[in-house]
N, C-alpha and C. Protein backbone atom coordinates (compact mmCIF):
# COMPACT_ATOMS: atom_id res chain seq x y z
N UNK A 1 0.85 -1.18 0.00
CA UNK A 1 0.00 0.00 0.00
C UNK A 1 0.89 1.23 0.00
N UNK A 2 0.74 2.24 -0.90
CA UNK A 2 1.59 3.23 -0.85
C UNK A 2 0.84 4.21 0.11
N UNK A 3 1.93 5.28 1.11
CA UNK A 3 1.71 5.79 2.00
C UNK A 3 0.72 6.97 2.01
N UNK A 4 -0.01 6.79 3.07
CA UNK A 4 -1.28 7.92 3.15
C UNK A 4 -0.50 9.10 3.91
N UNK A 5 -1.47 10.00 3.62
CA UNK A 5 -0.66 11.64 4.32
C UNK A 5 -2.15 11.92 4.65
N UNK A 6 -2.28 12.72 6.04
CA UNK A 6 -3.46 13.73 6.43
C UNK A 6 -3.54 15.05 6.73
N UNK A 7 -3.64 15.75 6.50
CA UNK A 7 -3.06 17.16 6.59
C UNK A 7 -4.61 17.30 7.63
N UNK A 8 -3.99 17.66 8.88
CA UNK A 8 -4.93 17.26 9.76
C UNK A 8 -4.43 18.50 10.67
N UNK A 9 -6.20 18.89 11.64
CA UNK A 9 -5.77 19.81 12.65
C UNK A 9 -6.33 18.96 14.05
N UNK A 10 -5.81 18.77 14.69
CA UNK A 10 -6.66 18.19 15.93
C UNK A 10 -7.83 18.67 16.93
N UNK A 11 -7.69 19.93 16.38
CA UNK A 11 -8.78 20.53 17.39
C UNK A 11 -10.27 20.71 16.61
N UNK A 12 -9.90 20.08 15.11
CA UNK A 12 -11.25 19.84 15.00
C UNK A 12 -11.80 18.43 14.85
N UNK A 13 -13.28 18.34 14.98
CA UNK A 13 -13.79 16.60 15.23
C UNK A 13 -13.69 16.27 13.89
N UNK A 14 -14.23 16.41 12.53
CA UNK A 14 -13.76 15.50 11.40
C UNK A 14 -12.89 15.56 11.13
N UNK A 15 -11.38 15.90 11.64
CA UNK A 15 -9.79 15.74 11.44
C UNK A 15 -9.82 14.58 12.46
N UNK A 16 -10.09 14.93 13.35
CA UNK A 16 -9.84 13.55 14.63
C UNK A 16 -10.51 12.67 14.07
N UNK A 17 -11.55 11.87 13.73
CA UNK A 17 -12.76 10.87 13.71
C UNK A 17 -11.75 10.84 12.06
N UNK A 18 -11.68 11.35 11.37
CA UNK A 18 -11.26 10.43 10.12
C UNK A 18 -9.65 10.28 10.42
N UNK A 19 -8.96 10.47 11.59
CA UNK A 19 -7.59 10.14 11.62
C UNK A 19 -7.86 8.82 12.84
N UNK A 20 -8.97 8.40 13.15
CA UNK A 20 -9.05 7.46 13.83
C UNK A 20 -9.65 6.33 12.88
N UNK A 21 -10.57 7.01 12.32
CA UNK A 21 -10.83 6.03 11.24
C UNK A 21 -10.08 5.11 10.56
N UNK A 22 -8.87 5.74 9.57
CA UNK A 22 -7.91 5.44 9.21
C UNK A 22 -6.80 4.22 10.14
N UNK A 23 -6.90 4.78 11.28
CA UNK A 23 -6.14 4.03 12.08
C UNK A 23 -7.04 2.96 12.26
N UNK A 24 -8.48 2.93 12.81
CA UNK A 24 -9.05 1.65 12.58
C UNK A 24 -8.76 0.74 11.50
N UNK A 25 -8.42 0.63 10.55
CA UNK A 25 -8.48 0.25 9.45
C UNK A 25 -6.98 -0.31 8.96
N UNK A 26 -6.14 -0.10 10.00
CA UNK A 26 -5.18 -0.29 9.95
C UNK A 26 -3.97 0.49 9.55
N UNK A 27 -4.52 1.80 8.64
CA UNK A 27 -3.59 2.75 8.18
C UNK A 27 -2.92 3.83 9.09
N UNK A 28 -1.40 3.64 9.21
CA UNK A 28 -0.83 4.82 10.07
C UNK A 28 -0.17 6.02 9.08
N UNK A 29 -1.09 6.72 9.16
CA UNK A 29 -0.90 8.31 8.30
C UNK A 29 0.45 9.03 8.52
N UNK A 30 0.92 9.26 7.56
CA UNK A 30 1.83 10.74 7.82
C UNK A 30 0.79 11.90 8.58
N UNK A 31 1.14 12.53 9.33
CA UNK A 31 -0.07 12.95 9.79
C UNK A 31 0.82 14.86 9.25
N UNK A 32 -0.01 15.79 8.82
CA UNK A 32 0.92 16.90 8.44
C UNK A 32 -0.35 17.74 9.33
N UNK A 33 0.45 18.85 10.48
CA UNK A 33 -0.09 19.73 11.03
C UNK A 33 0.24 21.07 10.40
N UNK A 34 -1.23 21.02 9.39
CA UNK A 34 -1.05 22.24 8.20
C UNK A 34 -1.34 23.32 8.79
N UNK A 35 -1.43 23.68 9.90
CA UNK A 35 -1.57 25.23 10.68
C UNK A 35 -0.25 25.06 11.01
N UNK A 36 0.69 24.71 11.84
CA UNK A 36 2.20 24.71 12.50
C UNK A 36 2.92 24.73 10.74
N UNK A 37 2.92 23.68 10.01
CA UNK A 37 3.73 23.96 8.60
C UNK A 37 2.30 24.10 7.34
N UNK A 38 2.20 24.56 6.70
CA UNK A 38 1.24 25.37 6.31
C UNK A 38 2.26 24.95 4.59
N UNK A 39 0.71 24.29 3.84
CA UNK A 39 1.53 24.22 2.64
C UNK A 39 1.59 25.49 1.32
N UNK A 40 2.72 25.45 0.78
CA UNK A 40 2.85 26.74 -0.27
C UNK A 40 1.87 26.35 -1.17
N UNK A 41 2.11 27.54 -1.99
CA UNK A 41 0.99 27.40 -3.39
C UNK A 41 0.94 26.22 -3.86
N UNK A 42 2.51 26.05 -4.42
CA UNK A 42 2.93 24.82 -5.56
C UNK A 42 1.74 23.45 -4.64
N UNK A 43 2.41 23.43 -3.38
CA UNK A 43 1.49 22.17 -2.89
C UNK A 43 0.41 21.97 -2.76
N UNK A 44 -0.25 23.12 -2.25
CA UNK A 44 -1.84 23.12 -2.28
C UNK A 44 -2.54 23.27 -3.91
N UNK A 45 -1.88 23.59 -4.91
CA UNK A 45 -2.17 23.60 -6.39
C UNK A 45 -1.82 21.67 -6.79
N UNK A 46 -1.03 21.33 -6.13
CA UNK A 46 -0.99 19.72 -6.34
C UNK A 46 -2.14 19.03 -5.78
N UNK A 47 -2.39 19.20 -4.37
CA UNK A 47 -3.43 18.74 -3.45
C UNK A 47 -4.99 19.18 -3.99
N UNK A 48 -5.01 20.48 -5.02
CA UNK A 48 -6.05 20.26 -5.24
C UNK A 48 -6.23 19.76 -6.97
N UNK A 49 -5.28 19.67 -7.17
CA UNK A 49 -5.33 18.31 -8.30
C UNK A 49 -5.77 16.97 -8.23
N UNK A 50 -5.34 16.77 -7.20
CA UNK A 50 -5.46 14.91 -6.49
C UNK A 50 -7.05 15.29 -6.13
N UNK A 51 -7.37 16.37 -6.05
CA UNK A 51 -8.30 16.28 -5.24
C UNK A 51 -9.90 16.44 -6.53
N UNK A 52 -9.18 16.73 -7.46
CA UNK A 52 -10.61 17.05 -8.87
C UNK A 52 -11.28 18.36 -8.31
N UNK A 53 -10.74 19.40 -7.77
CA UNK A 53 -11.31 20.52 -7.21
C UNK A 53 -10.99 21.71 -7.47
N UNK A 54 -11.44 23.20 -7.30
CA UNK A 54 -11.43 24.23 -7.32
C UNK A 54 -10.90 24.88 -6.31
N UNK A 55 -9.94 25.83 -5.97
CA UNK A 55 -9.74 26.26 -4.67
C UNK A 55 -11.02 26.99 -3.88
N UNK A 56 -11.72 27.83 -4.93
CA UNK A 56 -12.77 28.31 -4.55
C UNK A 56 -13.92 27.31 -3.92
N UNK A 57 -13.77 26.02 -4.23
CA UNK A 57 -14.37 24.33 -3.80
C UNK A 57 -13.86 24.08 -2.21
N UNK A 58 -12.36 24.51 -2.01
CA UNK A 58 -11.87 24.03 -0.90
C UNK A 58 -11.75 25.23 0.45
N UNK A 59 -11.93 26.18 0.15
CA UNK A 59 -12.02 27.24 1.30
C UNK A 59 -13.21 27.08 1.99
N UNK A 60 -12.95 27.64 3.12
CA UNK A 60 -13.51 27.46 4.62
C UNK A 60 -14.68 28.78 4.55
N UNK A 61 -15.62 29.05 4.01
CA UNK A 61 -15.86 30.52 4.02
C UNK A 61 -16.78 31.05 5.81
N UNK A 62 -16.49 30.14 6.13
CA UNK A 62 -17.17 30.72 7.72
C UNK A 62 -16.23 30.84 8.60
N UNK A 63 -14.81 31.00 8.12
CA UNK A 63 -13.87 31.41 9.06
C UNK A 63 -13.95 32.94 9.01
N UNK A 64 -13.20 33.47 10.44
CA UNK A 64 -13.39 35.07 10.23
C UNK A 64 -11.48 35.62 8.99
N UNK A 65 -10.77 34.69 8.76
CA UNK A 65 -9.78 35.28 8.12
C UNK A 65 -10.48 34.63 6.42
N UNK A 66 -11.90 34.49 6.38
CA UNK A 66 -12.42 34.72 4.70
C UNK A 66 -12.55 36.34 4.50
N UNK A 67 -12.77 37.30 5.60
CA UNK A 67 -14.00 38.54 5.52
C UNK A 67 -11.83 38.76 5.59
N UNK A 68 -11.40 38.25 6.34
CA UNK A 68 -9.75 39.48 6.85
C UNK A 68 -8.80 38.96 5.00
N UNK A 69 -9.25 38.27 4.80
CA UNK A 69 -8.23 37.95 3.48
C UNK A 69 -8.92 38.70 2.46
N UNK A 70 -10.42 39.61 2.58
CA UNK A 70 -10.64 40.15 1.27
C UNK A 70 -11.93 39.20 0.31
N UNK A 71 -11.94 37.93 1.00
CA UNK A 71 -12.16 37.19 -0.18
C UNK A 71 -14.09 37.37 -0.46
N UNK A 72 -14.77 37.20 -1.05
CA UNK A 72 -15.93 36.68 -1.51
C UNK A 72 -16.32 35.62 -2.48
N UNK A 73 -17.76 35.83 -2.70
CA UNK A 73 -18.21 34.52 -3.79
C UNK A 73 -17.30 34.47 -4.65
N UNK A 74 -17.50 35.93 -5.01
CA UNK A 74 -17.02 36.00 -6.83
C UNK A 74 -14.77 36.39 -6.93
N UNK A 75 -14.39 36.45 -5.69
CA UNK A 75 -12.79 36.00 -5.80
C UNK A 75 -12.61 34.77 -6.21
N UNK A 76 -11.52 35.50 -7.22
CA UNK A 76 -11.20 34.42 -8.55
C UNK A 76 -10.39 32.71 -7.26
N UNK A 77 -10.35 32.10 -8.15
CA UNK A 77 -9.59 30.81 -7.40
C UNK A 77 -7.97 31.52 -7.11
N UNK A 78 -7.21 32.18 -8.29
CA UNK A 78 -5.78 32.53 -8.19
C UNK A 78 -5.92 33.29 -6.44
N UNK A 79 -7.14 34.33 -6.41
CA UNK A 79 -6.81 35.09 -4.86
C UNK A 79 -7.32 34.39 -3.99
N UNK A 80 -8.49 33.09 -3.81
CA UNK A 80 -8.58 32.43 -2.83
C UNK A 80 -7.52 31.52 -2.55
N UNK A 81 -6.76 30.43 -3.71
CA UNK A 81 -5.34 30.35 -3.20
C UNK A 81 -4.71 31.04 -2.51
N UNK A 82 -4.24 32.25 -2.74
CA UNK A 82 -3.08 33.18 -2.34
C UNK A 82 -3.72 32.71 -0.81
N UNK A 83 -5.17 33.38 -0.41
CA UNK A 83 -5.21 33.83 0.78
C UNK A 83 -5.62 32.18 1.34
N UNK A 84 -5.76 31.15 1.02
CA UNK A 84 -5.33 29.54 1.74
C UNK A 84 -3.23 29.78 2.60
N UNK A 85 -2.83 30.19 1.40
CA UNK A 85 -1.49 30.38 1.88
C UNK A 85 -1.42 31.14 2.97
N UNK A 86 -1.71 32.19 3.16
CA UNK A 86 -1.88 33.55 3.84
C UNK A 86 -2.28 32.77 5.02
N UNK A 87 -3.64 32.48 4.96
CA UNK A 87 -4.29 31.85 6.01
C UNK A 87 -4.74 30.29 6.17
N UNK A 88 -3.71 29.72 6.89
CA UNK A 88 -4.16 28.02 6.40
C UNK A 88 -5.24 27.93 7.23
N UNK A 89 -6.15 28.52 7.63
CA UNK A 89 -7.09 28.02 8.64
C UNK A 89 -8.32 28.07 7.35
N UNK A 90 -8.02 28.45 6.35
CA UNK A 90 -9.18 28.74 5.34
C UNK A 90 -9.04 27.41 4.74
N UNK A 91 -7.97 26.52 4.81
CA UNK A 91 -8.21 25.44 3.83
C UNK A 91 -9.51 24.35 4.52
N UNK A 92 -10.13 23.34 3.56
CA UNK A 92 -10.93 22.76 4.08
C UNK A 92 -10.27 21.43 5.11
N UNK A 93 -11.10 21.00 5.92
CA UNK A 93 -10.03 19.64 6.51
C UNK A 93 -11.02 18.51 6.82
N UNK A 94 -10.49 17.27 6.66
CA UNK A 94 -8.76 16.85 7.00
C UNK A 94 -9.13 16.41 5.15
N UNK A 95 -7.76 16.46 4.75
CA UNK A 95 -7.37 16.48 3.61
C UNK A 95 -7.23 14.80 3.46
N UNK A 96 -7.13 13.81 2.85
CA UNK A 96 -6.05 12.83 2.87
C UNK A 96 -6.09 12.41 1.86
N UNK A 97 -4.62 12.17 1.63
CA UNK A 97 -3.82 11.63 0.38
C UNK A 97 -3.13 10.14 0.43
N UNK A 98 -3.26 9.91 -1.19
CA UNK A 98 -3.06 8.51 -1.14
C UNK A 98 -2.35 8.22 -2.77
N UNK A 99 -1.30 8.64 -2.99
CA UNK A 99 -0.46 8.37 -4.37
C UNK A 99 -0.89 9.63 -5.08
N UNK A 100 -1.55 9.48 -6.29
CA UNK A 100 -1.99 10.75 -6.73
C UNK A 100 -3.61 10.70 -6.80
N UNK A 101 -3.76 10.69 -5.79
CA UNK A 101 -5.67 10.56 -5.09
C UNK A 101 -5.46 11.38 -3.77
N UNK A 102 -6.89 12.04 -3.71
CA UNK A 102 -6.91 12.26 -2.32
C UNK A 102 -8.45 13.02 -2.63
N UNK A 103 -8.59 12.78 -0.97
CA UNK A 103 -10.66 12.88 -0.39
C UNK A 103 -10.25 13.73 0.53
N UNK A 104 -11.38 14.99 0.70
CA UNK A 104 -11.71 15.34 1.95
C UNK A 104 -12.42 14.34 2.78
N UNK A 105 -12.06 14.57 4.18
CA UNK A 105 -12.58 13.51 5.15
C UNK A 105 -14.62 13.97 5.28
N UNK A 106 -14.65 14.34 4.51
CA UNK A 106 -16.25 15.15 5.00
C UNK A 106 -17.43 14.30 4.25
N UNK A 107 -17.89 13.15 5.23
CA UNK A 107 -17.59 12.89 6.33
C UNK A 107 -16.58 12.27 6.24
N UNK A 108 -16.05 11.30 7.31
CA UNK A 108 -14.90 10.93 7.62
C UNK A 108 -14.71 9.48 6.69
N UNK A 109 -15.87 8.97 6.45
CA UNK A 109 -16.33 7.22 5.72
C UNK A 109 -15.69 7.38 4.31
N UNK A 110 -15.15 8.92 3.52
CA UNK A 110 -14.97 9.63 2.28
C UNK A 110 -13.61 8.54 2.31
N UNK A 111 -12.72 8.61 3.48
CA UNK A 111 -11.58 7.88 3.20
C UNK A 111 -11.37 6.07 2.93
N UNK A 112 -12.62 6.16 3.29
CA UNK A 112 -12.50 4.40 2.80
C UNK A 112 -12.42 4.15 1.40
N UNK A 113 -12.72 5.13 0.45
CA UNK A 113 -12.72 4.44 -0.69
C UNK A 113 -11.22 4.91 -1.30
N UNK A 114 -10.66 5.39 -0.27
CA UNK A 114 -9.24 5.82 -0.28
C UNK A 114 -8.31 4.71 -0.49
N UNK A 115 -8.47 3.85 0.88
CA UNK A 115 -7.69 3.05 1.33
C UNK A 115 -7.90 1.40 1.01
N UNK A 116 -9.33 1.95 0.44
CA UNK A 116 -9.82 0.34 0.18
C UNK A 116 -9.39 -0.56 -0.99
């Protein structure tokens, strides 16, 4: 099985519950704490490749650094990137990756067809 990665925050419950999941299942994650290391453009432009998505798809818009980064509906994907970088608390979570695949955990069951 090639190695899973979770770009995971712990203080929220579908980062925890799909990093337990995973571990039920037998998989021990790279686990990446994307608030402490926070990924650049290049990576989060990869991650949302694996992912078949839009950045404007993957932002958080009920955080208060959506209204502090500027952003709205109609900000293009290039400035909701920028401000994911700016502010990793805007990205969506838990991310997880698996070769060149990867699911948001939302819900957390998203990763079984990950690993399966």
């Amino acid at each position: 099985m090639s190695a899973v990665t979770i770009y995971h925050n712990p203080r929220c419950s579908k980062s925890r519950n799909t990093l337990a999941l995973l571990e039920e299942n037998g998989v021990s994650p790279e686990v990446v704490l994307y608030l402490e290391t926070p990924p650049d453009a290049k990576a989060l432009k990869g991650l949302l490749k694996k992912l078949g998505i839009t950045a404007t798809e993957l932002v958080r818009r009920g955080e208060a650094d959506y209204k502090a980064a500027g952003l709205s509906r109609e900000s293009s994907d290039a400035d909701v990137l920028a401000a994911m970088v700016e502010y990793p608390k805007l990205i969506e979570r838990p991310i997880v990756v698996k070769g060149d695949r990867a699911v948001l955990g939302r819900p957390p069951e998203n990763v079984l067809a990950l690993i399966s």
